[in-house]
Each structure stands twice: as C-alpha cells, then as structure tokens.
Protein backbone atom coordinates (compact mmCIF):
# COMPACT_ATOMS: atom_id res chain seq x y z
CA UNK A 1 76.39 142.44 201.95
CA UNK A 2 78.26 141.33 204.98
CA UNK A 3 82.26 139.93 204.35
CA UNK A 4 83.41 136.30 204.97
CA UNK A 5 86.03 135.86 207.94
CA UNK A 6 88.63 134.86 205.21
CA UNK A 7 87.84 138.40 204.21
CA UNK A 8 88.30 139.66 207.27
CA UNK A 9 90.95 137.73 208.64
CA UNK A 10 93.00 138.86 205.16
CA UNK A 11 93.24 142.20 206.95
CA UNK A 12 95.23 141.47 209.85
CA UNK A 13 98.90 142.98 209.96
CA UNK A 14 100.31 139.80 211.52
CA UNK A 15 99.86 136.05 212.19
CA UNK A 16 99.36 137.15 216.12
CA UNK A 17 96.78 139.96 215.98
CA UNK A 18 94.99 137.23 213.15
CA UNK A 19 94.48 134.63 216.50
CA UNK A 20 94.43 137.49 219.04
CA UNK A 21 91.45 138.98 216.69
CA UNK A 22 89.72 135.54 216.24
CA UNK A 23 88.97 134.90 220.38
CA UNK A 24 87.36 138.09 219.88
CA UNK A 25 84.84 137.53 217.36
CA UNK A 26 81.72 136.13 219.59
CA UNK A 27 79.58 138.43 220.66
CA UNK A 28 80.75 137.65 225.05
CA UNK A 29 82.60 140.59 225.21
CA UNK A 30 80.62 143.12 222.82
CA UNK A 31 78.11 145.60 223.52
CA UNK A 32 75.71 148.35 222.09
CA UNK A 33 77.19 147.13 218.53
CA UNK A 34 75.62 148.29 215.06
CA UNK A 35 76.49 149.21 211.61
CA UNK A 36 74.81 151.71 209.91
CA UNK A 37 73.67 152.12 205.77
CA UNK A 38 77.19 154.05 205.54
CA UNK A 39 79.45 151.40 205.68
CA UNK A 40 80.40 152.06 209.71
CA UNK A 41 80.57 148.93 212.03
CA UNK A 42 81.14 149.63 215.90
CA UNK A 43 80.75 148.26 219.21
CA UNK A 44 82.10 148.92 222.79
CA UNK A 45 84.86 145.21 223.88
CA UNK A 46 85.02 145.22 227.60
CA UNK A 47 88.82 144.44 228.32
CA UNK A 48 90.89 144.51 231.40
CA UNK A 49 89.90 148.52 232.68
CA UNK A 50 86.97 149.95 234.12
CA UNK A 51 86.25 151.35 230.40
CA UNK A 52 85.63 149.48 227.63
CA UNK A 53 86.85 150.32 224.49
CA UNK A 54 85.17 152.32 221.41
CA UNK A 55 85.81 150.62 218.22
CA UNK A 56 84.90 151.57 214.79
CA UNK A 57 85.68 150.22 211.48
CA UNK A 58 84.53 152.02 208.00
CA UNK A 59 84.74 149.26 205.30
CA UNK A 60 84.74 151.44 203.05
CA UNK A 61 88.15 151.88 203.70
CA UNK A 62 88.93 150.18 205.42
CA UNK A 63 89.86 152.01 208.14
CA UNK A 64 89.85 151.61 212.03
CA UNK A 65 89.50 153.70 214.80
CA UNK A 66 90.02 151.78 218.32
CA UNK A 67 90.50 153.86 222.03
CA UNK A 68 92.67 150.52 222.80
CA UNK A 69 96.88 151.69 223.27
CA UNK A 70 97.60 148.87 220.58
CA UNK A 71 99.96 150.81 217.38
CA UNK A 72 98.39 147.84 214.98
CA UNK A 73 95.99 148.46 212.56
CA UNK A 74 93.64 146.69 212.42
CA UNK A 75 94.28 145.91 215.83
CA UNK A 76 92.43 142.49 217.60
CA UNK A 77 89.34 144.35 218.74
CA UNK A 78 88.74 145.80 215.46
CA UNK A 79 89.13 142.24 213.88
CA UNK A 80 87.05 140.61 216.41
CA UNK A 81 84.28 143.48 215.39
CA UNK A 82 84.06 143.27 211.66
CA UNK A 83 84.38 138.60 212.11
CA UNK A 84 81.15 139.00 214.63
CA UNK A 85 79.48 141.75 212.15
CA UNK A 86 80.42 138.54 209.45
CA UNK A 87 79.42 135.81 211.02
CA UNK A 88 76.24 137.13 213.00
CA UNK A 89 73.94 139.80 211.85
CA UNK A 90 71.78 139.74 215.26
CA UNK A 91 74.92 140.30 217.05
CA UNK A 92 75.58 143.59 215.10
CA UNK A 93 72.17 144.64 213.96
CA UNK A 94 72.04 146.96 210.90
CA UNK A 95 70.63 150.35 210.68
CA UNK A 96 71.66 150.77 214.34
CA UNK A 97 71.59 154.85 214.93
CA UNK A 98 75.63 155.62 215.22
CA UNK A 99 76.35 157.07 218.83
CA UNK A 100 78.29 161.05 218.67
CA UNK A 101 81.98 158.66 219.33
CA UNK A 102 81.38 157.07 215.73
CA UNK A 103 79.59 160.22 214.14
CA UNK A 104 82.38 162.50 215.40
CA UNK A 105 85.37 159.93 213.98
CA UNK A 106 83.64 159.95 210.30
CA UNK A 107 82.86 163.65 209.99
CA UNK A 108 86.65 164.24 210.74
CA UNK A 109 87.64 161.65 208.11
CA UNK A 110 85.27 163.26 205.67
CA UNK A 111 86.33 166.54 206.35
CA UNK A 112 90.41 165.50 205.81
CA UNK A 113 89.05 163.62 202.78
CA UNK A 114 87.75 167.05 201.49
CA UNK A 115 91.16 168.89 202.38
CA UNK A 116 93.57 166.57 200.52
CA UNK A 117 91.31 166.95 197.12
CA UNK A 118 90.96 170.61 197.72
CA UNK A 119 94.78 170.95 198.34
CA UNK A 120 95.24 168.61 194.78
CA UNK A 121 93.13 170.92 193.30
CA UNK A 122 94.42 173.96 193.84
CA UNK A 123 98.08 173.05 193.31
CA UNK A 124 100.62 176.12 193.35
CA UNK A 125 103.11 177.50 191.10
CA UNK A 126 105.68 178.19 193.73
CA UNK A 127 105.67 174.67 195.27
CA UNK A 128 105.91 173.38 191.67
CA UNK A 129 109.07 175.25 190.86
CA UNK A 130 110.41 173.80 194.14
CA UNK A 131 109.23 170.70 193.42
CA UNK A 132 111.24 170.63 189.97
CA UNK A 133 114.47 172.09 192.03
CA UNK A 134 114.35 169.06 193.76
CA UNK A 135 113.87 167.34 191.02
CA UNK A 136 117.04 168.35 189.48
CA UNK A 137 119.03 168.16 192.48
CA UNK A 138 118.14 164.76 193.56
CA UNK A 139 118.61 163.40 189.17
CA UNK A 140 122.22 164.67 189.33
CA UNK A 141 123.21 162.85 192.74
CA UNK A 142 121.36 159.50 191.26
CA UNK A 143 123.24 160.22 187.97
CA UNK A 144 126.55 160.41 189.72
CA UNK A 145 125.46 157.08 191.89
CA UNK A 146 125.45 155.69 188.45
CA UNK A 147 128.35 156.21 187.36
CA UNK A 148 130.08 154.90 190.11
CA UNK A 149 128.44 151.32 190.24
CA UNK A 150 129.11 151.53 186.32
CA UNK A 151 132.30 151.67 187.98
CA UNK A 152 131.99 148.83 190.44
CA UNK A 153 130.61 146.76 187.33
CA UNK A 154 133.72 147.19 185.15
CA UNK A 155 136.22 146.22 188.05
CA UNK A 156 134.04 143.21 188.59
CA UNK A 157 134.25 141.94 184.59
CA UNK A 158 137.81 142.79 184.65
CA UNK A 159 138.55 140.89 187.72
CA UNK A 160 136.74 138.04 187.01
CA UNK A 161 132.91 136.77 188.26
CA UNK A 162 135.09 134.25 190.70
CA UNK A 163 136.34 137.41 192.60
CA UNK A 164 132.61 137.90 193.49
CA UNK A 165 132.62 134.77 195.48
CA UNK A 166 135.89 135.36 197.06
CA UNK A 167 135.07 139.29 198.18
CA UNK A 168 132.35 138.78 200.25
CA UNK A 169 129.07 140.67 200.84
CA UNK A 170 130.51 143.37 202.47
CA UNK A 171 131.45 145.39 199.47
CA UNK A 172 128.19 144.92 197.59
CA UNK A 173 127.03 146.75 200.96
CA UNK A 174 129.25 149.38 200.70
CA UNK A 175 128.51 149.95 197.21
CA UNK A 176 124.38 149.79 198.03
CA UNK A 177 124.51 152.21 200.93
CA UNK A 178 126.69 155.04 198.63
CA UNK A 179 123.36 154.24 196.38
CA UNK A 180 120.59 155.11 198.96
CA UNK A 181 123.34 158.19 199.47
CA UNK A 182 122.82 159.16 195.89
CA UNK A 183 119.02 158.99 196.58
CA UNK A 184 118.62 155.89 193.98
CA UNK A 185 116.99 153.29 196.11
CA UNK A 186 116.11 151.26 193.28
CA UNK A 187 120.07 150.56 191.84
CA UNK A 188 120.83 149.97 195.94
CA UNK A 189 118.05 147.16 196.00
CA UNK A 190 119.98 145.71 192.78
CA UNK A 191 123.18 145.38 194.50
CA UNK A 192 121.94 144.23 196.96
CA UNK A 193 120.46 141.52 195.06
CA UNK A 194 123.64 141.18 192.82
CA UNK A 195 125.63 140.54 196.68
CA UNK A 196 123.46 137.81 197.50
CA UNK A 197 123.53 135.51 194.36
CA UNK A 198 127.39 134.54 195.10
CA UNK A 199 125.53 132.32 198.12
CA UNK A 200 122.59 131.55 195.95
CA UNK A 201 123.90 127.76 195.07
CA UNK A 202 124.98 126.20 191.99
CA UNK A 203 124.88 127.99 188.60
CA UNK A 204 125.39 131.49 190.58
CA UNK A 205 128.28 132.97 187.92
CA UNK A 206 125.28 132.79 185.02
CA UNK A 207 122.85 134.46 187.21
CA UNK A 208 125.54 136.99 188.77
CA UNK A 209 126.59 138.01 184.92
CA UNK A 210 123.16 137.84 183.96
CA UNK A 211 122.29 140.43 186.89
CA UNK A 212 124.97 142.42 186.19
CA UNK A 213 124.13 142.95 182.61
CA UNK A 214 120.74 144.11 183.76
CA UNK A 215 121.96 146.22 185.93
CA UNK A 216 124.53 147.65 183.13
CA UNK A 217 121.51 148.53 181.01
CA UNK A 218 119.30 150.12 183.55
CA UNK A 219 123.00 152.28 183.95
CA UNK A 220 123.26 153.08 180.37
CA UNK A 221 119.40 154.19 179.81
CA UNK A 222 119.76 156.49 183.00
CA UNK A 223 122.57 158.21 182.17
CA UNK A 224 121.08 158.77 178.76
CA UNK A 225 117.77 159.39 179.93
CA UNK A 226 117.01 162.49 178.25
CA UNK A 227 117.49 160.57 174.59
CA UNK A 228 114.80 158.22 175.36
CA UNK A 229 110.86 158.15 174.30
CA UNK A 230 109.19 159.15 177.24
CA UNK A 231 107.24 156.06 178.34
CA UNK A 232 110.49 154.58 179.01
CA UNK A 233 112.18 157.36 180.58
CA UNK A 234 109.75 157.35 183.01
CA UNK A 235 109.88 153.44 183.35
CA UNK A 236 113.52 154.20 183.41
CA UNK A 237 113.21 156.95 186.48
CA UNK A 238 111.11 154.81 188.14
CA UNK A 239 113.27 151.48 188.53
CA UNK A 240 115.86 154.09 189.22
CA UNK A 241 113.85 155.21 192.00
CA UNK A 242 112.98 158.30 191.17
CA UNK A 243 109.97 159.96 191.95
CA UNK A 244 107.84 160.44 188.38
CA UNK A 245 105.97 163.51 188.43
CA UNK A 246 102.02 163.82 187.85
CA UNK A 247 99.44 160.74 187.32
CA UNK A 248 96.98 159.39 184.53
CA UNK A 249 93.22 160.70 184.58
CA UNK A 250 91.12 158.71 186.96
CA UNK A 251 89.75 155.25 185.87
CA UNK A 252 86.79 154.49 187.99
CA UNK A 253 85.29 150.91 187.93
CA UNK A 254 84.47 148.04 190.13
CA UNK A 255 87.74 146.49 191.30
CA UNK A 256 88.22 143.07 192.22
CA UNK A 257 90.67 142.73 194.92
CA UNK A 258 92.82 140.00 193.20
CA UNK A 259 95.74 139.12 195.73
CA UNK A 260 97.09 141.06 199.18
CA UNK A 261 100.82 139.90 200.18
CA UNK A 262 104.02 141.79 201.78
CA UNK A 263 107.65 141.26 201.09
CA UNK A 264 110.50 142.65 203.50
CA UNK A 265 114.31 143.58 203.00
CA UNK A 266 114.55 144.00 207.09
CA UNK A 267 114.19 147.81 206.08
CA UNK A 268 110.93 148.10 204.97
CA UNK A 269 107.80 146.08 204.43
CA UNK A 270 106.07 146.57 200.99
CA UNK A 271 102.58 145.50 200.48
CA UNK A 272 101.03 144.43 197.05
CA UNK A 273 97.60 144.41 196.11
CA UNK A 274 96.35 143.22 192.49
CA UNK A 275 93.17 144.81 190.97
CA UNK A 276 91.42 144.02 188.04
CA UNK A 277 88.93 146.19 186.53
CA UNK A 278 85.49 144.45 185.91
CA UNK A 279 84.27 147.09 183.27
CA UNK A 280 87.91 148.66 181.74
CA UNK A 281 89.64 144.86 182.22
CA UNK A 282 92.33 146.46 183.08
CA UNK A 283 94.96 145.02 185.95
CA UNK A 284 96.71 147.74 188.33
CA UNK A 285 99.15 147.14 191.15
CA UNK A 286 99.11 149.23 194.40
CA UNK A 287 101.98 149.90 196.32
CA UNK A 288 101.92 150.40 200.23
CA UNK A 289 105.30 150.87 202.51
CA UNK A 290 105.40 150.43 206.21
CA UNK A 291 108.93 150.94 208.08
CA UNK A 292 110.29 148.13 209.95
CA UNK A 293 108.64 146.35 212.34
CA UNK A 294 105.15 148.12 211.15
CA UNK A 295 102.67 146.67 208.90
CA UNK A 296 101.54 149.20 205.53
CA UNK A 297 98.72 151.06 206.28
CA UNK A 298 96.65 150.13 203.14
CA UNK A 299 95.36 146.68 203.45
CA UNK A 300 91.92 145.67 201.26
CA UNK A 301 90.75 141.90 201.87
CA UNK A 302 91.18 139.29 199.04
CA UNK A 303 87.36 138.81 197.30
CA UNK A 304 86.03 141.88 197.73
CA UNK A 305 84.81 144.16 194.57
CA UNK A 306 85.34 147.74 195.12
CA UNK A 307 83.83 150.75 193.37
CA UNK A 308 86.79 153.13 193.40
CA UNK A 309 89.10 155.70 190.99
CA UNK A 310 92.21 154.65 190.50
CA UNK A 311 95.22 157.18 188.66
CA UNK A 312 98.00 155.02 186.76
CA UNK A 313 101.35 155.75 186.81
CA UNK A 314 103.22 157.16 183.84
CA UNK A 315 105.63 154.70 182.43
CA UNK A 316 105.70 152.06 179.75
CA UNK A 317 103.46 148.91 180.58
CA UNK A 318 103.37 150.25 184.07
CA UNK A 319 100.56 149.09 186.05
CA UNK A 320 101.10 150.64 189.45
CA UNK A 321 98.39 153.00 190.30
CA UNK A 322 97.19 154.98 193.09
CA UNK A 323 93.61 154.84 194.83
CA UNK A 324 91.79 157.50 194.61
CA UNK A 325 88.10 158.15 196.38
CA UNK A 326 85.74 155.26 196.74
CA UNK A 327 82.16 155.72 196.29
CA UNK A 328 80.27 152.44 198.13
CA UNK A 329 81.41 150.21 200.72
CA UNK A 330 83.00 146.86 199.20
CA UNK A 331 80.97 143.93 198.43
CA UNK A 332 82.05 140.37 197.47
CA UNK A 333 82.60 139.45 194.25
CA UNK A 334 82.61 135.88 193.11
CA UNK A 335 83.54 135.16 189.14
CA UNK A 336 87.31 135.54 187.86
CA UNK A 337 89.22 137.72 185.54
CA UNK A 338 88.78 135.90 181.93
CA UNK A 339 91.61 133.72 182.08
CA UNK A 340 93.91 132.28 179.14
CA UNK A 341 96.13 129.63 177.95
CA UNK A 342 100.12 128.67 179.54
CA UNK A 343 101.24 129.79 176.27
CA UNK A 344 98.95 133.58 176.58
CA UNK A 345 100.40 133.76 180.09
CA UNK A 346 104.12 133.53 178.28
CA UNK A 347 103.24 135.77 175.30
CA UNK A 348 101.94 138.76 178.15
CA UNK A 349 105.25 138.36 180.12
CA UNK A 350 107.31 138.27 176.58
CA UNK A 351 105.32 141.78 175.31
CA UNK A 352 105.28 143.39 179.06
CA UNK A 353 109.52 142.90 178.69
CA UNK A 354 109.26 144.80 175.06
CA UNK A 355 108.30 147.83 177.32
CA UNK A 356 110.21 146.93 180.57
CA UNK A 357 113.35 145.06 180.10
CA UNK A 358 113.49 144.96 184.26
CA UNK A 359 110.70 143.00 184.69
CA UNK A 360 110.86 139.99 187.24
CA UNK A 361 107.07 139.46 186.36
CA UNK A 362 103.79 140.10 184.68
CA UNK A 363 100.10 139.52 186.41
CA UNK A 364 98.24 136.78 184.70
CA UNK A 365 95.07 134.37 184.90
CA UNK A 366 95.31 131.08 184.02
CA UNK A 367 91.93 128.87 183.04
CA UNK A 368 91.50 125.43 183.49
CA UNK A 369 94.97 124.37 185.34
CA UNK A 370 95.53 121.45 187.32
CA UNK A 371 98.50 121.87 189.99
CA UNK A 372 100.54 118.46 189.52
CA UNK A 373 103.86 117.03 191.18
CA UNK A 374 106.92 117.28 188.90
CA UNK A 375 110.28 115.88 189.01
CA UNK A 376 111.44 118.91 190.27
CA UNK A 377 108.94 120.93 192.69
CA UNK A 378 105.59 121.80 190.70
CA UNK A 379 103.95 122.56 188.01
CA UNK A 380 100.37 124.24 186.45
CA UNK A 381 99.56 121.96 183.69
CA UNK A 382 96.77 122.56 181.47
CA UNK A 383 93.95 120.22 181.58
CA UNK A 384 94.26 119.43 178.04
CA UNK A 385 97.85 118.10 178.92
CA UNK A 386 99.00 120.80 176.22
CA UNK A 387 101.59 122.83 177.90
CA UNK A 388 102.63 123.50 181.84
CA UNK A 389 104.10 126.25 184.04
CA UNK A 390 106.97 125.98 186.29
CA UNK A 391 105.97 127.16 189.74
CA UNK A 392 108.51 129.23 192.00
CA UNK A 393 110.37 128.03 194.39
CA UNK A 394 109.30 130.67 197.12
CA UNK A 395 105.33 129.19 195.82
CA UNK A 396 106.44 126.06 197.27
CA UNK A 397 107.67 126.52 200.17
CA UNK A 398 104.60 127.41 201.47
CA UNK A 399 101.05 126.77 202.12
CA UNK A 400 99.33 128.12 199.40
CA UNK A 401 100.27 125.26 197.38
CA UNK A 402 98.80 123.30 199.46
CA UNK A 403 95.81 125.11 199.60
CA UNK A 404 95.34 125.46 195.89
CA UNK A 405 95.96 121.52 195.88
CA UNK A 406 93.16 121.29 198.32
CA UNK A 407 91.05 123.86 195.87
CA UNK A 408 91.69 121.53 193.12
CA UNK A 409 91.26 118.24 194.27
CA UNK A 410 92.93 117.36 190.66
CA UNK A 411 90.67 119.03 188.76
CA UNK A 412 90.60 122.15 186.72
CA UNK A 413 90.77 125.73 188.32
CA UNK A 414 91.30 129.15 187.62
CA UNK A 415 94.28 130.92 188.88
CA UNK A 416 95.65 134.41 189.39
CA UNK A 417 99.51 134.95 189.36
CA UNK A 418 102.85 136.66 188.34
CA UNK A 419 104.80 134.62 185.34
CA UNK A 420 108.35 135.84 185.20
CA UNK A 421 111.80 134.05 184.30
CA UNK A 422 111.57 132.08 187.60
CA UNK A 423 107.75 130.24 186.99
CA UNK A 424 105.08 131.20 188.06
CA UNK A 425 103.58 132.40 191.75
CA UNK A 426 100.17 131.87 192.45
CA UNK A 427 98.61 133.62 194.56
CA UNK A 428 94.46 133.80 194.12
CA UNK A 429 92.06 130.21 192.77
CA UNK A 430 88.62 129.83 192.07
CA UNK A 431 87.06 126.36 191.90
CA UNK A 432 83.79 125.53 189.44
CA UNK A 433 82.21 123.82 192.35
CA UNK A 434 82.53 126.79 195.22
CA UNK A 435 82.11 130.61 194.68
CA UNK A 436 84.01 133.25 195.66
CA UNK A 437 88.10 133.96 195.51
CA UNK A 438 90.36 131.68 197.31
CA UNK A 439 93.69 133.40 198.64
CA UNK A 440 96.74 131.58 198.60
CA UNK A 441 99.39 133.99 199.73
C-alpha cells in the first residue's frame, strides 16, 4: 500500500528540502524507476551533470541512499521519488526487477543489520567491566555537579528571588556549562531553563521558586540515589542524564506512528516520535539527536502503522523506548488510539507525576473535542460542554491550530497530545468524516 504525500512530505528534514522535494515529484525528470515486493523504491533524476543520479529509498526504514553531494537526509531527490511512487503507480511500476546499484545498497544494509545484533548478542565481559568503570567515574563527577548547584540554589534563597532578575543570565550560564563539565546534561538543561524565566514576563518569581524547588528535589534524590527503589533511581539517573544501563525485553506489535516534531536549544536538535501499540496499547516515545545545524537521522512519517520491536527503557512510568528490527514495510493506518474524557487526560498526567515528579507532560487521546476560542488563547472543550483543556501557548502560535480548526469545522474530533501543567499540545486529529491521521505539528 503506497503512502500519501502528507506522509511523505512528514519526512523532510527542513521546510526547504520539503519545496525543493515537491518540484521533483512528476515523473519529467525520472527514469528506469520501480519498487520491488521488498519495500525498495528507486529511480535515476537527471540533474545538472552528464550523470544522473541513483536514488533509493527502503520504506521500511526509512532509509535513503542518493549519489547526489547533498548531507540531507532525505534529501529532495529522494522526496521527489517516494511523492511520484505516491501519487502515480504507472510512473513507478511495482515488481520492477532492482538493478545491481539498488541490490548492492540493501545487501550491505542487511549485512550491517546482521553485525549490530550479532555484536548485542555476544556482549563481553571485559567491555562490561569497562563499561561499569565508566559508570562510576562519570556518577561521582555528576554527584559533585550536584552539589555545587545545591550550592548555587542556597545562595539564590538566601539572597532573595529579586537578585535573579538583577544578576543576569550570565551566571545561570556559568553555572550550566560547569554542569555539562560534570557530565550531567540534564541539571545543565535545568539551569538553563531556571536563567531564562527571570525574562519570562509577569508572575516569573512563582515560576523561578517553583523551578528551583524542582530542581532542589531532583538534587536531593541524586545524591541519595542509592536509598531509592529502583524504578526511580533509574528515572532519577535518567533526568540526571545519565546513561541507564540495559533495556526491557522486546515488545513487538503494529505501531501507529502518532506524532513526528523536533525541538532545538541551538546545540542540538531532538526529534520526538509517539507510538502507540495497536495490540499491547501501549504508548512509547523515541528519542533521536542530530547536532546543530543537522536534522536526526530517525524520521518515520505521521499515519503510518509499523510492524516493529521496540525495548523500553528502565525507569518508573518511563515510556522512551528504542526501535529495534522491523519485519514489513509500513502501511497506513487509519482509526485512533481509544481516546478518553478531559478529566482521564488529567487523572493520567496526575498518576504519571506519582512516578515522575519531573514531568512537563504525559501523552494522551482525547475523544470527541471541539477546539473553541477562549478569553484567553484556546481551549479543547468536550462536546458535551462538560469540562475543557487549556491549550499551550507554543500550540498557538502556530499552524496546527489552525489546521485542527480546519479538521473540525466545530464539530467533534479525536486528538492526540501531551497534557502537562502548561495545557495541553496537540499534535495528531482524526475527523469522523475523513480517514486517516491528520498531523498538526
């Protein structure tokens, strides 16, 4: 079953390569194009050389091979491959015999496929023992990062939350950087955070000593760590920033591909893609970096259902996972997770915080919502009129509001999201009257 280009489109690292890709998607500049049973697309785009170039996307990746100099990925050629394969099956015929270009690039994925499981699977007791070393080494630098922002914290209540505002960012800097020195990434994004909120608007001294208190208890269950049920130490090491050892056994099941969006400190770009589990019901979050500048390398397009093994994270309500192998190309998918009430959404976030005291947010579906105009910004109102949701301010501010509006037309919907403290984001609809997911990020 061929994608949509909504599908495909989702897959594009940037708004550029996304129009760049789009001019390429008729079948003018395409030749001896095919895609066979395995889930390879390919086809040779005559450009500005004497040669045109090979391209070759496995969907059941995704993953892209083009002989084009571009570093994205996917870059325009391969987007303009897989919209044509989309939009016109006679353009890209199927069970098209793959030429030795495409054969060779999938028998060398295969075969480094095979080497990372066999390398899993045979493990080693010497790199474990170094591995634990390292470990140890990298706990007691974190440990004494700790207790110097414990530090910072103290002077801060002593000297008054207005001496935040008068101090300046610079010191929250200082204080962040000797925390990526201590290797605990995760306390340097809170300063960070804590630095900002002095310029944050009205109200900031409530937020700043409600940050800071936060902060003071991820702190105190670090440096007591090892007294802690081991759920939460891990949750514990891992808002820390540490590294937690080993994974959960595989879940395999059909995954719908929920939501696909990227968030960027100027550092690093993370990518985060919601799952949910048609058989298990289960809802898993996977993590993809990419250093400035360069988009993650994981990207799977919004709608699609994918038959994959996923291993969970250790931790207390943690739902970040890892993919594992995937056994068919993807296929669209068209009904919802089974959605609930505003005040289910609120009881989830409210039992997610039992476990995680951290948490910004929880993943939630919504059923039968009607996005409405409020005094202040919008809301998600139940069509019963019964309760409503807040929605963010960073939902707002862009168009997929707008878009769910348009999915709506002031009727019910469904609707994927994260409720936290702040409202709610939403981020995937689905109308009664069309099929199929609707991205709004």
């Amino acid at each position: 079953m061929r994608w949509t280009a909504e599908q495909v489109l989702a897959l594009a690292p940037d708004a550029a390569s996304r129009k760049a890709g789009s001019k390429l998607g008729a079948a003018g500049p395409w030749s001896a194009t095919g895609c066979g049973e395995g889930g390879a697309v390919w086809g040779l785009c005559r450009g500005s050389g004497s040669r045109p170039y090979q391209t070759v996307v496995d969907i059941a990746g995704p993953a892209y091979k083009c002989s084009c100099p571009s570093r994205k990925f996917p870059c325009k050629h391969a987007l303009g491959l897989l919209l044509l394969w989309a939009a016109d099956p006679g353009a890209v015929p199927a069970g098209a015999e793959a030429p030795e270009w495409v054969r060779s690039w999938l028998e060398s994925r295969g075969a480094r496929a095979r080497a990372v499981r066999q390398r899993e699977a045979a493990g080693g007791t010497a790199d474990e023992e170094a591995a634990r070393r390292r470990a140890a080494a990298r706990a007691a630098r974190a440990t004494a990062g700790a207790e110097e922002l414990e530090q910072r914290l103290a002077d801060l209540v002593r000297g008054g939350l207005a001496s935040a505002g008068q101090a300046g960012y610079g010191l929250w800097e200082e204080t962040a950087r000797r925390m990526v020195d201590a290797q605990a990434p995760g306390l340097a994004a809170r300063v960070r955070e804590l630095g900002a909120i002095p310029a944050s608007g009205p109200g900031w001294p409530a937020r700043l000593l409600e940050e800071s208190a936060l902060t003071h208890l991820l702190d105190r269950a670090w440096l007591g760590v090892d007294r802690l049920p081991e759920p939460l130490a891990a949750t514990v090491r891992t808002r820390v920033g540490l590294p937690v050892p080993g994974r959960g056994p595989a879940v395999r099941d059909r995954w719908l591909v929920l939501s696909q969006y990227d968030t960027s400190d100027g550092r690093l770009t993370t990518r985060r893609i919601w799952l949910y589990g048609r058989e298990s019901g289960r809802t898993a979050l996977l993590l993809s970096f990419g250093a400035a500048g360069r988009a993650p390398d994981l990207a799977l397009a919004v709608g699609l259902v994918i038959d994959a093994e996923l291993f969970p994270h250790p931790g207390a309500g943690q739902l970040r996972a890892e993919l594992g192998e995937r056994f068919a190309a993807p296929v669209p998918g068209e009904a919802p997770p089974p959605g609930g009430t505003v005040e289910d959404a609120l009881d989830a976030y409210g039992l997610a915080l039992r476990d995680d005291p951290w948490l910004d947010s929880w993943p939630v579906t919504l059923r039968d919502v009607v996005p409405v105009p409020a005094a202040e910004g919008w809301q998600l109102a139940q069509a019963d009129g019964a309760a409503a949701l807040p929605v963010t301010g960073s939902a707002t501010a862009g168009a997929g509001l707008w878009r769910l509006a348009a999915v709506s037309g002031g009727g019910p919907v469904t609707v994927f999201g994260e409720c936290g403290h702040r409202g709610f984001t939403p981020l995937a609809a689905w109308s009664p009257d069309a099929p199929g997911t609707v991205s709004l990020t």
